[in-house]
Protein backbone atom coordinates (compact mmCIF):
# COMPACT_ATOMS: atom_id res chain seq x y z
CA UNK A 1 0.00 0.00 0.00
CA UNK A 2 2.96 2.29 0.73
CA UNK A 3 4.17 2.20 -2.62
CA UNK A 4 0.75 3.17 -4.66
CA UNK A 5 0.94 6.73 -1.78
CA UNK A 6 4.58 7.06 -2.81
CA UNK A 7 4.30 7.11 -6.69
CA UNK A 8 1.25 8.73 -6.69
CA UNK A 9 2.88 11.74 -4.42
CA UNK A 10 5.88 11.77 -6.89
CA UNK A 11 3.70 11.68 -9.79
CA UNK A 12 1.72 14.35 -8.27
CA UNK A 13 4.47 16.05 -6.92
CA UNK A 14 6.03 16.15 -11.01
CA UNK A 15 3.26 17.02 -12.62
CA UNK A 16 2.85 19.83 -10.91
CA UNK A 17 6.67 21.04 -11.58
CA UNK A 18 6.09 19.74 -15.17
CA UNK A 19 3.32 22.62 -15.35
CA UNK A 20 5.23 25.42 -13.46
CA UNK A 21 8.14 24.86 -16.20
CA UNK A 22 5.77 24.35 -19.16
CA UNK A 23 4.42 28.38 -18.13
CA UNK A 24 7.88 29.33 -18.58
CA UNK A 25 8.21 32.15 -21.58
CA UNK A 26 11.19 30.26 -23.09
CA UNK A 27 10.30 27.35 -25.20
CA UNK A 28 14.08 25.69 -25.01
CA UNK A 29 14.35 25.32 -21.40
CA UNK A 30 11.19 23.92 -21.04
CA UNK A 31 11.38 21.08 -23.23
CA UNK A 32 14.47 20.49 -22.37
CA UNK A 33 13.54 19.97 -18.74
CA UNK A 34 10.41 18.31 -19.89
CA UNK A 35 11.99 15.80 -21.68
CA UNK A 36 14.50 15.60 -18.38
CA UNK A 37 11.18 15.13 -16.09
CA UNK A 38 10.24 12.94 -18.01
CA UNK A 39 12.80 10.66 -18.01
CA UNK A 40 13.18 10.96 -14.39
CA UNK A 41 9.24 9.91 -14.39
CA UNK A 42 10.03 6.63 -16.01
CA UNK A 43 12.85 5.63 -13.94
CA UNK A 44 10.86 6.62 -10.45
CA UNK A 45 8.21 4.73 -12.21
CA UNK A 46 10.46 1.18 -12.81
CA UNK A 47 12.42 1.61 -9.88
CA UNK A 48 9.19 1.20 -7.96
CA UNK A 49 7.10 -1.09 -10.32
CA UNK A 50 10.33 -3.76 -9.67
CA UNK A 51 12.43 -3.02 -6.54
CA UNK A 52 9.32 -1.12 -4.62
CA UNK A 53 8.02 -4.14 -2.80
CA UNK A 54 11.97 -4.94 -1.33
CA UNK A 55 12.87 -1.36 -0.52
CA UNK A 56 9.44 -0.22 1.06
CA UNK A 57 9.08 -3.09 3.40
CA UNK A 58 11.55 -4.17 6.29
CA UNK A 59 14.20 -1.53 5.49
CA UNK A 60 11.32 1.04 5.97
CA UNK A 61 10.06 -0.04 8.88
CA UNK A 62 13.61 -0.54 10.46
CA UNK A 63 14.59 3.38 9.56
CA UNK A 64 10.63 4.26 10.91
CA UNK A 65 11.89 2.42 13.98
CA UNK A 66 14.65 4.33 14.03
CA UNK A 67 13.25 7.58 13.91
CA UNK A 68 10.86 7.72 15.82
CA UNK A 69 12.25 5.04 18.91
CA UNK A 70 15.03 4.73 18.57
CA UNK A 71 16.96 7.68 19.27
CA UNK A 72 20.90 8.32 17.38
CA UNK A 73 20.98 5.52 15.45
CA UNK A 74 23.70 5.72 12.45
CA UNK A 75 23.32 4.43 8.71
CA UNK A 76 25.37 1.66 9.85
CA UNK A 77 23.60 0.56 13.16
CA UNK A 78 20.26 0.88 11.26
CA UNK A 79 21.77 -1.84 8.84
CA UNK A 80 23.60 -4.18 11.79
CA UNK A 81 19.83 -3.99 13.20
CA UNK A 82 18.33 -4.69 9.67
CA UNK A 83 20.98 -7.84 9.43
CA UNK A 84 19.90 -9.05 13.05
CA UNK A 85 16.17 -8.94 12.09
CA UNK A 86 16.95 -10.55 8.49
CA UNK A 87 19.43 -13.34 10.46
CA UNK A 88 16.66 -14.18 12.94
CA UNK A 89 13.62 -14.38 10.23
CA UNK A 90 15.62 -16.63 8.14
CA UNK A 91 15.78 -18.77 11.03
CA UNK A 92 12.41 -18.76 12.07
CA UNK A 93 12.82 -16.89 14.94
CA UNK A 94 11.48 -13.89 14.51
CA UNK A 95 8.28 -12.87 12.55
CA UNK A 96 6.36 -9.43 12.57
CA UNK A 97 3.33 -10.63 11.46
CA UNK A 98 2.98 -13.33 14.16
CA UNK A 99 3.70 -11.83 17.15
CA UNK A 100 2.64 -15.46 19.23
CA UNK A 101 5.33 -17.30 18.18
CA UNK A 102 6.54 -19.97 20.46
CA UNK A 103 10.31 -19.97 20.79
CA UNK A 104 10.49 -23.84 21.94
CA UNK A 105 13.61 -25.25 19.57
CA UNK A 106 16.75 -24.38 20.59
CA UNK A 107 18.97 -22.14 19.12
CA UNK A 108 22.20 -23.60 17.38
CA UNK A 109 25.55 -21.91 18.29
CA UNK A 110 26.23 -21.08 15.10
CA UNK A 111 22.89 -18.76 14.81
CA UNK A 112 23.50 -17.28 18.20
CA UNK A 113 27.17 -16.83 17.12
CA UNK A 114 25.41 -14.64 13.69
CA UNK A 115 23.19 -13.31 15.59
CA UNK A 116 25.56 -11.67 17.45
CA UNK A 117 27.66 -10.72 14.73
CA UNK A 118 30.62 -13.06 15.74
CA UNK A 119 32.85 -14.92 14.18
CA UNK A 120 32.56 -18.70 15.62
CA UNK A 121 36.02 -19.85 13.39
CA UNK A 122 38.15 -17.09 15.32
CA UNK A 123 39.03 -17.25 19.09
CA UNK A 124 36.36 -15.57 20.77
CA UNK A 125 36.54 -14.16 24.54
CA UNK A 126 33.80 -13.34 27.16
CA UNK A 127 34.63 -10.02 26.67
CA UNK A 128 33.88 -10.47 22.63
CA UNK A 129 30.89 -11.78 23.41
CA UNK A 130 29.91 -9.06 26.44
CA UNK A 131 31.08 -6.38 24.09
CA UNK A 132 28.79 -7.63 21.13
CA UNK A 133 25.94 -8.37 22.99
CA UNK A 134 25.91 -4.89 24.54
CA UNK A 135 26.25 -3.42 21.24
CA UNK A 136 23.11 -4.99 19.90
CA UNK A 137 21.20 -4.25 23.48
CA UNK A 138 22.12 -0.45 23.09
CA UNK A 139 19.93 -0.71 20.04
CA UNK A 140 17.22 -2.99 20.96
CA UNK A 141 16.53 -2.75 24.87
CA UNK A 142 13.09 -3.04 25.87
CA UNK A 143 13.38 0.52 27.84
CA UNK A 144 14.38 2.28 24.66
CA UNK A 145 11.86 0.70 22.90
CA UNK A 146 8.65 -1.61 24.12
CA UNK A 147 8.13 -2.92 20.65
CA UNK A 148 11.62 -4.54 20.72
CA UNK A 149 11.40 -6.82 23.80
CA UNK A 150 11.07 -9.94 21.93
CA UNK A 151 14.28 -9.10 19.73
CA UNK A 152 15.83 -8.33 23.31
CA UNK A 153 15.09 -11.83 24.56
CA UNK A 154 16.50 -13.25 21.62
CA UNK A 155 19.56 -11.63 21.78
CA UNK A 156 19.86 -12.63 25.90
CA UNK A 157 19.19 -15.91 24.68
CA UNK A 158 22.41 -15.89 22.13
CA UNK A 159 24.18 -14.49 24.53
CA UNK A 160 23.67 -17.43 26.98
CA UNK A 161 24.76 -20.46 24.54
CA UNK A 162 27.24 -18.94 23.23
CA UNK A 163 28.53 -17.91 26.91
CA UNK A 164 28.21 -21.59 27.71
CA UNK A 165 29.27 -22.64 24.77
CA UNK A 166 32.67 -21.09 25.65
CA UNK A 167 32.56 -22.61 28.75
């Protein structure tokens, strides 16, 4: 649905420049930038007719997250978060359509060691893991943000087996 409000806005939004340069007194420049508009107008329209449905979903809602939640988030932390959420979906872990899910299987150590953005082939220390899993709970802590608690336990959970897992 987001995607018919944003190309009809930009559609709107061009149009309307279209006819402010079409009431321009010389003909030249306003073809010109017609023609340029145009253009544009067709590769907006593409762009969102094939890559609209990957780049108005989860990345969208991640950066909405962001914004509004959030608070001083980078690019980069906004796409270490986006990778978490992507890492833990894959696995069947995390869903935000069904918010129910029952966590009962066990996470392997290799997904808590992704999930915590760790390397399981190098040597990894308790204060690797500590460091990591602080990183990610800066970002994702239920008192910065209520909608992330499930995320939170997740991460508490990685935390754990890899901990042990070291042990």
């Amino acid at each position: 649905m987001n995607i018919i409000i944003y190309t009809v806005l930009i559609l709107a939004a061009l149009y309307f420049l279209l006819r402010f340069f079409a009431a321009i007194n010389s003909k030249k420049i306003s073809k010109s930038i017609r023609i340029l508009l145009f253009i544009g107008l067709i590769v907006f329209a593409v762009l969102f007719a094939v890559a609209g449905k990957f780049l108005l979903t989860l990345p969208l809602t991640v950066a909405s997250l962001a914004l509004l939640k959030l608070k001083g988030l980078s690019f980069f932390q906004i796409i270490s978060l986006f990778r978490l959420i992507q890492t833990l979906r894959n696995s069947g872990r995390f869903s935000f359509n069904n918010k129910n899910v029952s966590n009962t299987n066990t996470m392997s150590v290799t997904e808590a060691y992704k999930i915590l953005n760790l390397n399981p082939s190098q040597k990894v220390t308790k204060e690797d893991v500590n460091k990591a899993y602080i990183k990610i709970q800066k970002k994702i802590h239920p008192d910065i943000s209520p909608e992330t608690s499930r995320l939170s336990s997740i991460v508490n959970e990685a935390k754990d087996i890899v901990l042990n897992n070291l042990a």
